[in-house]
Protein backbone atom coordinates (compact mmCIF):
# COMPACT_ATOMS: atom_id res chain seq x y z
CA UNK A 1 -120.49 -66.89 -42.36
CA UNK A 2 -123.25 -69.45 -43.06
CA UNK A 3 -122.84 -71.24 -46.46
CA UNK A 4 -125.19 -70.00 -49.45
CA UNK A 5 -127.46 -72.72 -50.42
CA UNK A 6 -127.50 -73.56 -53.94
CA UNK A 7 -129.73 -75.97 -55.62
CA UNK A 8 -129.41 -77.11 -59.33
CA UNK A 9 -131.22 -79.57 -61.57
CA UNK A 10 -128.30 -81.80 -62.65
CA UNK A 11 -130.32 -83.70 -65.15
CA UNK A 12 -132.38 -81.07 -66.69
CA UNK A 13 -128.95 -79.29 -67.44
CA UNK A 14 -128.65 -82.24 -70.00
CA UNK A 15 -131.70 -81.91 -71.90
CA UNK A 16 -131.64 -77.66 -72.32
CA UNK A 17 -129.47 -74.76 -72.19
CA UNK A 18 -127.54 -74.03 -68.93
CA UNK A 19 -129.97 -70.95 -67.86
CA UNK A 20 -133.23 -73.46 -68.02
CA UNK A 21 -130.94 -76.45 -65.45
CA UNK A 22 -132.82 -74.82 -62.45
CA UNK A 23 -136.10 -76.24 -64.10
CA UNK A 24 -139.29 -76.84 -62.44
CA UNK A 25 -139.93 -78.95 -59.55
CA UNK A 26 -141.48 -81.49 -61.31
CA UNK A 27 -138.31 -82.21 -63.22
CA UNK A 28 -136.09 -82.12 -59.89
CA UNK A 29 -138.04 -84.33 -58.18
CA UNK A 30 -138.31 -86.65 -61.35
CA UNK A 31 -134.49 -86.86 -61.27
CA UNK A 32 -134.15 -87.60 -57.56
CA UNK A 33 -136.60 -90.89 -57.86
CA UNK A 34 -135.10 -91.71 -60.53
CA UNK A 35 -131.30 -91.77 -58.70
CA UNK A 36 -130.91 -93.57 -55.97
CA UNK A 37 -129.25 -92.07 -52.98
CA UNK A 38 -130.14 -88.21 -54.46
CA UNK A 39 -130.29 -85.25 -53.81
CA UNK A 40 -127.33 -84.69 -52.72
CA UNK A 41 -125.47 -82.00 -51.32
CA UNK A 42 -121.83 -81.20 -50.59
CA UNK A 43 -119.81 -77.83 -49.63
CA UNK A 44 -117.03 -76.04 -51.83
CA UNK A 45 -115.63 -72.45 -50.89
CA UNK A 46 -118.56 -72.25 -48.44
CA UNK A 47 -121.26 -72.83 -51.29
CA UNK A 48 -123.67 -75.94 -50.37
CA UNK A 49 -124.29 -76.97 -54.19
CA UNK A 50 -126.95 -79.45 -53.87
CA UNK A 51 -127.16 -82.47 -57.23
CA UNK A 52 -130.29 -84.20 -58.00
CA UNK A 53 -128.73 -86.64 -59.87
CA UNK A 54 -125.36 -87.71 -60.84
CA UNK A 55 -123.44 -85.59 -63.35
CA UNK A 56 -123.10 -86.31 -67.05
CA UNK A 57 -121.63 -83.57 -68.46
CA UNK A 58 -118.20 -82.38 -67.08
CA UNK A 59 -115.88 -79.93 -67.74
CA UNK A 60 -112.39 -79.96 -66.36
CA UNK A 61 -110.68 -76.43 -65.53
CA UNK A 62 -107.97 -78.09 -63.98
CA UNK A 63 -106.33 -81.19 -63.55
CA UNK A 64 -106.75 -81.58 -59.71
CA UNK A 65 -109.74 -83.93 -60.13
CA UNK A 66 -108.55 -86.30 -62.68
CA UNK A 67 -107.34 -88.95 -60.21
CA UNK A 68 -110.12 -89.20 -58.64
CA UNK A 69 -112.44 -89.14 -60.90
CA UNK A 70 -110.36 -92.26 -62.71
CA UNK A 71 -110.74 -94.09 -59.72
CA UNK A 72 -114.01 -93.66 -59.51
CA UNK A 73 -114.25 -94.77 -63.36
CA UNK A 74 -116.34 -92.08 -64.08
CA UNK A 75 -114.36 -90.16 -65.98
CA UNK A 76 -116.02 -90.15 -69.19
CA UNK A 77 -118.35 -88.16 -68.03
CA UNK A 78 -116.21 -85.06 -68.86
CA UNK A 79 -117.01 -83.54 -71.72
CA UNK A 80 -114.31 -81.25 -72.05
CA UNK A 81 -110.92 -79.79 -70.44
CA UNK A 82 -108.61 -76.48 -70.27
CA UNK A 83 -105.42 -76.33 -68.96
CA UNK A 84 -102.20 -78.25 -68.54
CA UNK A 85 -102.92 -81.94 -68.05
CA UNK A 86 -98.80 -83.22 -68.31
CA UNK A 87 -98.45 -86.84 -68.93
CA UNK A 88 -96.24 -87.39 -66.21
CA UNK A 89 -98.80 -87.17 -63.46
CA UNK A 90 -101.13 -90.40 -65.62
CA UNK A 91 -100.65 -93.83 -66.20
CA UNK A 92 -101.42 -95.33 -69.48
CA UNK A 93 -105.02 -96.23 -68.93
CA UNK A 94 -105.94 -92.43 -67.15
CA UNK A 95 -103.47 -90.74 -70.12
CA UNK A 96 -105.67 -92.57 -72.64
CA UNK A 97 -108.91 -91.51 -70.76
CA UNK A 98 -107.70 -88.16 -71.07
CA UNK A 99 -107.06 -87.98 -74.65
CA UNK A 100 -110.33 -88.84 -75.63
CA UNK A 101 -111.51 -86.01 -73.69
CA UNK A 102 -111.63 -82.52 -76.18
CA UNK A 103 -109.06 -79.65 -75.31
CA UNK A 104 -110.43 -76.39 -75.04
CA UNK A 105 -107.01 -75.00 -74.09
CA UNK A 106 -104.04 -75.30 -72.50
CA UNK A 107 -103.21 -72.12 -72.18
CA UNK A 108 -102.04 -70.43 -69.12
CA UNK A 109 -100.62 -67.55 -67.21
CA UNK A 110 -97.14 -67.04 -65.34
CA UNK A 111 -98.91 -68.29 -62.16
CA UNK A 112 -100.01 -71.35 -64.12
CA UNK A 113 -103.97 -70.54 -63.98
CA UNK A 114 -105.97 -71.51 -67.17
CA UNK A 115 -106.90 -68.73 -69.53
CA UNK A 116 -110.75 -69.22 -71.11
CA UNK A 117 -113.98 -67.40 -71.81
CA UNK A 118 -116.58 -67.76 -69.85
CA UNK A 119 -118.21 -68.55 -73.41
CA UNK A 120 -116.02 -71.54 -74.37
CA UNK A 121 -117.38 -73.03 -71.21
CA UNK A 122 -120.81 -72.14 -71.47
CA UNK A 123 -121.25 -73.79 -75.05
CA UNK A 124 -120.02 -76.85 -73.66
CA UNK A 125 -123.19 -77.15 -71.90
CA UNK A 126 -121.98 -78.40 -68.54
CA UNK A 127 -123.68 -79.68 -65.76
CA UNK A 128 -120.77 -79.39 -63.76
CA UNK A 129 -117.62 -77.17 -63.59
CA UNK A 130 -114.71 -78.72 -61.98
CA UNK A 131 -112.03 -75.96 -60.92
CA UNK A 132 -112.52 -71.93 -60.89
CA UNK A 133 -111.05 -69.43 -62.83
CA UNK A 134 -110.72 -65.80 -62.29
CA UNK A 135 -113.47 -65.40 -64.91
CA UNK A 136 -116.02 -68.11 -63.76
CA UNK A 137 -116.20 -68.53 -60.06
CA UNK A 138 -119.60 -69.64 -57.91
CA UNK A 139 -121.38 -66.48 -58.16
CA UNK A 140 -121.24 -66.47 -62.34
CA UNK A 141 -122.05 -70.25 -62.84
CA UNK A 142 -124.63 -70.33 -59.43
CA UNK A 143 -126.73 -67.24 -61.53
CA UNK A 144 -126.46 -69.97 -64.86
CA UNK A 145 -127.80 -72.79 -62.67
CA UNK A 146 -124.88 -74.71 -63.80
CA UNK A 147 -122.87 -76.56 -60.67
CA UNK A 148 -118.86 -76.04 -59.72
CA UNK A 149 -116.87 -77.59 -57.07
CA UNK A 150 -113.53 -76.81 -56.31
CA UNK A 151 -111.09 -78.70 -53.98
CA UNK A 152 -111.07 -77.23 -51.13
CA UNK A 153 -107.48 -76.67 -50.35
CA UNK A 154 -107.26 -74.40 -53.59
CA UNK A 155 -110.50 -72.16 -52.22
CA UNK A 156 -109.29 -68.61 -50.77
CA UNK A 157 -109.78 -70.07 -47.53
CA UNK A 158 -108.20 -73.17 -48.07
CA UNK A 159 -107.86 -76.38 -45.47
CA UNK A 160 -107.34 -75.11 -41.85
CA UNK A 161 -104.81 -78.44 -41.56
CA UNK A 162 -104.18 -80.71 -44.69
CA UNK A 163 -103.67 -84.11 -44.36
CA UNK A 164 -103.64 -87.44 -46.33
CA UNK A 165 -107.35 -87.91 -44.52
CA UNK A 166 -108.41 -84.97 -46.70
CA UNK A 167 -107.49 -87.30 -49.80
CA UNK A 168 -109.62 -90.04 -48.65
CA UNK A 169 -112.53 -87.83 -47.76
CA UNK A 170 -112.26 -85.90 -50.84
CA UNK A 171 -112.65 -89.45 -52.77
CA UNK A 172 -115.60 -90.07 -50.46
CA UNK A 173 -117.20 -86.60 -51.56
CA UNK A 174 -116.68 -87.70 -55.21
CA UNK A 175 -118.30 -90.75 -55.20
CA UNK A 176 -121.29 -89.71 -53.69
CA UNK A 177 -121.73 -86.64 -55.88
CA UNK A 178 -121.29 -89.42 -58.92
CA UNK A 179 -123.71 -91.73 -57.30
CA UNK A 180 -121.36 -94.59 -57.03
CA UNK A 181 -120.52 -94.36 -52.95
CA UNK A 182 -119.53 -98.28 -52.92
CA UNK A 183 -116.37 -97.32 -54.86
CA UNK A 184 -115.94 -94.42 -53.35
CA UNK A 185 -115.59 -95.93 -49.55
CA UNK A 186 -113.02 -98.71 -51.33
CA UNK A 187 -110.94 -96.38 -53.19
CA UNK A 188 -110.62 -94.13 -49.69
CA UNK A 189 -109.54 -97.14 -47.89
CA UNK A 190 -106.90 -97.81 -50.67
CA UNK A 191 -105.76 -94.74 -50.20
CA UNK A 192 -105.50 -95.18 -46.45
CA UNK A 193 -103.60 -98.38 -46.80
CA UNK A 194 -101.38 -97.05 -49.34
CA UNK A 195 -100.26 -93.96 -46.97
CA UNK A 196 -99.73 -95.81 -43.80
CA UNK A 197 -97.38 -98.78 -45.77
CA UNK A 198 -95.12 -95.58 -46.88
CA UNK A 199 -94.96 -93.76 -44.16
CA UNK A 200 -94.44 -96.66 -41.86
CA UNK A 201 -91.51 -97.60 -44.04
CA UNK A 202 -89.82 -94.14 -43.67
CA UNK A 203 -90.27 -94.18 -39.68
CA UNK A 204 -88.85 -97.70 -39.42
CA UNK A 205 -85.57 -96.12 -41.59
CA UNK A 206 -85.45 -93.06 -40.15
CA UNK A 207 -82.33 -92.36 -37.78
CA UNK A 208 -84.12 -89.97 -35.85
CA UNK A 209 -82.25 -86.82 -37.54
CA UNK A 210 -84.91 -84.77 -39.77
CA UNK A 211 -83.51 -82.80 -42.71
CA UNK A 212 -84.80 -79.17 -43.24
CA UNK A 213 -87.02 -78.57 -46.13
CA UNK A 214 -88.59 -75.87 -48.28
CA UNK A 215 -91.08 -76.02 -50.93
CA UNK A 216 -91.51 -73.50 -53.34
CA UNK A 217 -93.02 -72.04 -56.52
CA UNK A 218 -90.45 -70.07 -58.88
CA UNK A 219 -91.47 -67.74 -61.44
CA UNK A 220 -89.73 -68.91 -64.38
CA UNK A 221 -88.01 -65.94 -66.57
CA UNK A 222 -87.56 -63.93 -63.57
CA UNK A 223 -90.11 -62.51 -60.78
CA UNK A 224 -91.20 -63.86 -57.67
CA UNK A 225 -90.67 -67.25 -55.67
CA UNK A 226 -93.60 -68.21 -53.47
CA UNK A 227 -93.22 -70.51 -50.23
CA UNK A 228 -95.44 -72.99 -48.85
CA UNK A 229 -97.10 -72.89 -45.24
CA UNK A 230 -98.96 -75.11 -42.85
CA UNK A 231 -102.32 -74.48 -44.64
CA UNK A 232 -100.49 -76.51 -47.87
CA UNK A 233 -100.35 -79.85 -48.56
CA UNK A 234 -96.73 -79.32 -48.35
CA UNK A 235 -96.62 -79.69 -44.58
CA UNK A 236 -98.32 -82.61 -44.23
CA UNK A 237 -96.41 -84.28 -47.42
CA UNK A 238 -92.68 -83.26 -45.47
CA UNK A 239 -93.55 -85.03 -42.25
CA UNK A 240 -94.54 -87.81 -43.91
CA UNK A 241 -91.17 -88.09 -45.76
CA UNK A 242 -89.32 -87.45 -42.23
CA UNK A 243 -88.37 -84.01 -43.09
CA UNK A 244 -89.23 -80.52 -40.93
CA UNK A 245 -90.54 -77.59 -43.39
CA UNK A 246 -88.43 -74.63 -42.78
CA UNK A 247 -91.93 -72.06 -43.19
CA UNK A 248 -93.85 -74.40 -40.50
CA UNK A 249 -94.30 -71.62 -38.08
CA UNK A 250 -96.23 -69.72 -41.10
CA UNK A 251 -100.02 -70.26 -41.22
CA UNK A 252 -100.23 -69.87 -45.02
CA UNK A 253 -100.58 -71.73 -47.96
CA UNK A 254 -98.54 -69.76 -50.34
CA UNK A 255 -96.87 -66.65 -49.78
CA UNK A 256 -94.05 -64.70 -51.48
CA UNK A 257 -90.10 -64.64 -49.84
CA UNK A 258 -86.71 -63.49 -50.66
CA UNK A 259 -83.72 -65.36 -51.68
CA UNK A 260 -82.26 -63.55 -48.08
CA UNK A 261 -85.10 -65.17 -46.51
CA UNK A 262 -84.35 -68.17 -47.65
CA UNK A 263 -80.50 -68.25 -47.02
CA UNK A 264 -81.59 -67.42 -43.47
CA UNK A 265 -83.63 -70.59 -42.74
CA UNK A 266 -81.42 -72.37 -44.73
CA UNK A 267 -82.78 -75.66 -46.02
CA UNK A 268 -81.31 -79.23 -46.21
CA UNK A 269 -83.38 -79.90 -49.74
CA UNK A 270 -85.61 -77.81 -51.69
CA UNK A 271 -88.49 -79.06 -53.44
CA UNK A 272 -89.60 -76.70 -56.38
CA UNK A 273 -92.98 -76.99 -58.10
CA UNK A 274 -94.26 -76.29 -61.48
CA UNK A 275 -97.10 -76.35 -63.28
CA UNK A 276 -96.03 -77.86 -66.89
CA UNK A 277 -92.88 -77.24 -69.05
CA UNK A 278 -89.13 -77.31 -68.45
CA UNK A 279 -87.81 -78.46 -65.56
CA UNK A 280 -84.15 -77.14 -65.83
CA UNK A 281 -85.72 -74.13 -65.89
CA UNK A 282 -87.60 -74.13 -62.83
CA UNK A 283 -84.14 -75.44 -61.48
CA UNK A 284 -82.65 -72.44 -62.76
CA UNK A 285 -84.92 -69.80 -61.36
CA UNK A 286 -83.92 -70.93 -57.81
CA UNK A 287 -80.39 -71.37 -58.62
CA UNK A 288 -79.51 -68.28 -60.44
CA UNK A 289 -81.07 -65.84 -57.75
CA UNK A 290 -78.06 -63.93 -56.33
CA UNK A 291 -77.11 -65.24 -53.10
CA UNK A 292 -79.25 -68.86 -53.86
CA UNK A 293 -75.29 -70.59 -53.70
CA UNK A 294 -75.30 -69.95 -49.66
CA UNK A 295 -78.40 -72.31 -49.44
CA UNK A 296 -77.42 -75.59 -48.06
CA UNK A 297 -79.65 -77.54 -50.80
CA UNK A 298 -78.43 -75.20 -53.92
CA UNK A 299 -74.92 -75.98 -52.69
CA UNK A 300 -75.11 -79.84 -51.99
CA UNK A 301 -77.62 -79.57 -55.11
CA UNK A 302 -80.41 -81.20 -53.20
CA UNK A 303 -83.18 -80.60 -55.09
CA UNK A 304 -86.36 -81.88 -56.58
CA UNK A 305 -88.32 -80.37 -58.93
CA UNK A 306 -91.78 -82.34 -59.71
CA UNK A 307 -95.15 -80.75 -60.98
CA UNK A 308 -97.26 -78.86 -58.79
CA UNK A 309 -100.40 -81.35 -58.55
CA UNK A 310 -97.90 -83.85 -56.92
CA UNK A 311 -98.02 -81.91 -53.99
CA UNK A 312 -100.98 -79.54 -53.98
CA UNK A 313 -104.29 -79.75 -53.97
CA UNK A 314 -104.65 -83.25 -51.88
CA UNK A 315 -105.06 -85.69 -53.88
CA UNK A 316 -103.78 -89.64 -55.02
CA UNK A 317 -101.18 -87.95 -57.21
CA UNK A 318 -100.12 -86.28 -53.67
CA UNK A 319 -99.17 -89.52 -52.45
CA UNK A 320 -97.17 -90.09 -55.88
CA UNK A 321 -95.43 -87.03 -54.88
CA UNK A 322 -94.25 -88.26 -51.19
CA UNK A 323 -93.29 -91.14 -53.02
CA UNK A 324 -91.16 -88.88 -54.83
CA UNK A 325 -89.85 -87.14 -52.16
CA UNK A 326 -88.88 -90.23 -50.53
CA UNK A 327 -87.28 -91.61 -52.93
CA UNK A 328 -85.19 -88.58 -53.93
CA UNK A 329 -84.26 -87.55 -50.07
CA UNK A 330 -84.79 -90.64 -48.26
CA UNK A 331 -83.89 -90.37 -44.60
C-alpha cells in the first residue's frame, strides 16, 4: 500500500487554531520562501506528512524523541509533554530542558501507554504531535491539519531489521524536519563513531563463547510477560553486546510467552524492561512466576532491569542501554 500524502501548513498552525493550519496557498508558499531547504517531507506509519517550515510548537506524547531532539538543540520548541519522562534516561542539561517543558500528564496504563484527551492536546495548539496514542493517531490529527510523526519502530508495522543505522538516520530525519540538517549529519556521525568504539571493544574481549539472552516486558502486579523478536531493537542491541537472543528465530517485535516457554530456551541473562517506577518490582514479576527458579539467569541471578527507552524505540539512549548491557554482562 502506497503512502497517503499529507500536506500541512506548519507555520500557519502558529498564528490560528489547529483546523485553519491547512491555510491557503498563499500562506504555504509564504512559509516555504521564507525557510530555507522547505517543504519538506518525511514518512511515519506509511503517512508522507509534508512541513513547510520548521516546527515551533511541539508536543511530546512520549519520551522516545527527547534525545534527539536535545541534540539537535531544538528542544524548546516543545510546548508541552504527557507521559513518563524518568530522570534516569537525561543528563543534567536535557533533565533541565525537560523541566521547563509543562506536564500535561504522566499518567499511564499497565502497558505503560500515556492516558490523555484528545482535548488536552488540541488546546495546546500544536503544530506537531510527537508519539500516538490510542486516542489520537494520523487519521484524527491528519483531519485537524495538525502534523504527527512517530518512530518508526513503535508503528504497527514496525522496522523490518533494526539497527544502530536506524539511530543515525532517524537523527538525520529530525534535523531536516527542524531545518537545521548541518547538525543533524554531525550528530549521526557521532552516533556512528560512538557505536563502532563499543562494539569494537566487546569483539576484541570477547572469547568467542556467546551467552544466551532474553529480553522481556513483565506486567507488574501479575499478568502477562511479553518477549522481544528480531523486528525489536532488542536484537540488534544483544549482538552488539556479544550475546545470542534466545526469541531470534521469531519475526516479532513483542509478543506474549510463558514462564514454560521460557524455562525451555533457557537464558544465560535476562534483561527486563520497564517503563517508569520500581525496579525490584519488575525483578519480582519475573522471579516469582512459578517455575522462573529453573531459568539459568533467575538462578545465577543474572539480570538487568533498565527502562524500556534504553532499548526500544532506536534511539541515542539505545546506545546508553548496550552500554548497560555491557557493562552488566560483559563477555
Amino acid at each position: 500500500m502506497s503512502p497517503r500524502p499529507l500536506h500541512l501548513a506548519a507555520a500557519a498552525a502558529l498564528l490560528s487554531l489547529p483546523l485553519a493550519a491547512c491555510g491557503g496557498a498563499a500562506s504555504s508558499d509564504e512559509a516555504a520562501a521564507a525557510s530555507p531547504g522547505f517543504p519538506v517531507t518525511v514518512t511515519s506509519c506509511g503517512t508522507e506528512v509534508t512541513f513547510d517550515a520548521p516546527p515551533e510548537r511541539v508536543v511530546l506524547l512520549k519520551g522516545s524523541a527527547v534525545s534527539y531532539l536535545h541534540e539537535l538543540g531544538v528542544l524548546d520548541r516543545v510546548v508541552a509533554r504527557a507521559g513518563a519522562y524518568p530522570e534516569a534516561y537525561y543528563d543534567r542539561e536535557t533533565q533541565d530542558e525537560l523541566d521547563a517543558i509543562p506536564l500535561l500528564t504522566d499518567e499511564l496504563d499497565s502497558s505503560g501507554h500515556v492516558q490523555i484527551s484528545k482535548e488536552t492536546v488540541l488546546a495546546q495548539k500544536p503544530d506537531l504531535v510527537l508519539g500516538e496514542t490510542d486516542t489520537l493517531g494520523h487519521e484524527t490529527l491528519d483531519a485537524l491539519g495538525i502534523a504527527q510523526l512517530e518512530e518508526p519502530g513503535l508503528c504497527p508495522e514496525g522496522l523490518a531489521d533494526p539497527g544502530f543505522d536506524d539511530i543515525a538516520s532517524r537523527m538525520t530525519t529530525y534535523a531536516q524536519v527542524f531545518g537545521v540538517p548541518d547538525l543533524g549529519e554531525k550528530a549521526a556521525a557521532a552516533v556512528t563513531d560512538r557505536v563502532d568504539a563499543i562494539t569494537s571493544d566487546i569483539a576484541a574481549a570477547s572469547d568467542g563463547k556467546a551467552r544466551t539472552a532474553a529480553v522481556l516486558y513483565p506486567t507488574v502486579g501479575g499478568g502477562a510477560t511479553y518477549a522481544y523478536g528480531t523486528r525489536s531493537m532488542a536484537q540488534p542491541q544483544l549482538e552488539a553486546a556479544g550475546l545470542t537472543n534466545v526469541f531470534g528465530n521469531v519475526d516479532e517485535r513483542l509478543f506474549e510467552v510463558s514462564v514454560e516457554e521460557l524455562v525451555g530456551r533457557n537464558p544465560d541473562v535476562l534483561i527486563l524492561l520497564h517503563s517508569d517506577g520500581d525496579a525490584a518490582a519488575v525483578k519480582e514479576a519475573v522471579t516469582s512466576l512459578n517455575g522462573a527458579d529453573k531459568i539459568t539467569a533467575v538462578a545465577r541471578d543474572e539480570i538487568l532491569v533498565q527502562l524500556f527507552n534504553f532499548t526500544e524505540p532506536p534511539s541515542p539512549l539505545s546506545i546508553d542501554g548496550l552500554e548497560s548491557i555491557v557493562e552488566r554482562f560483559g563477555q
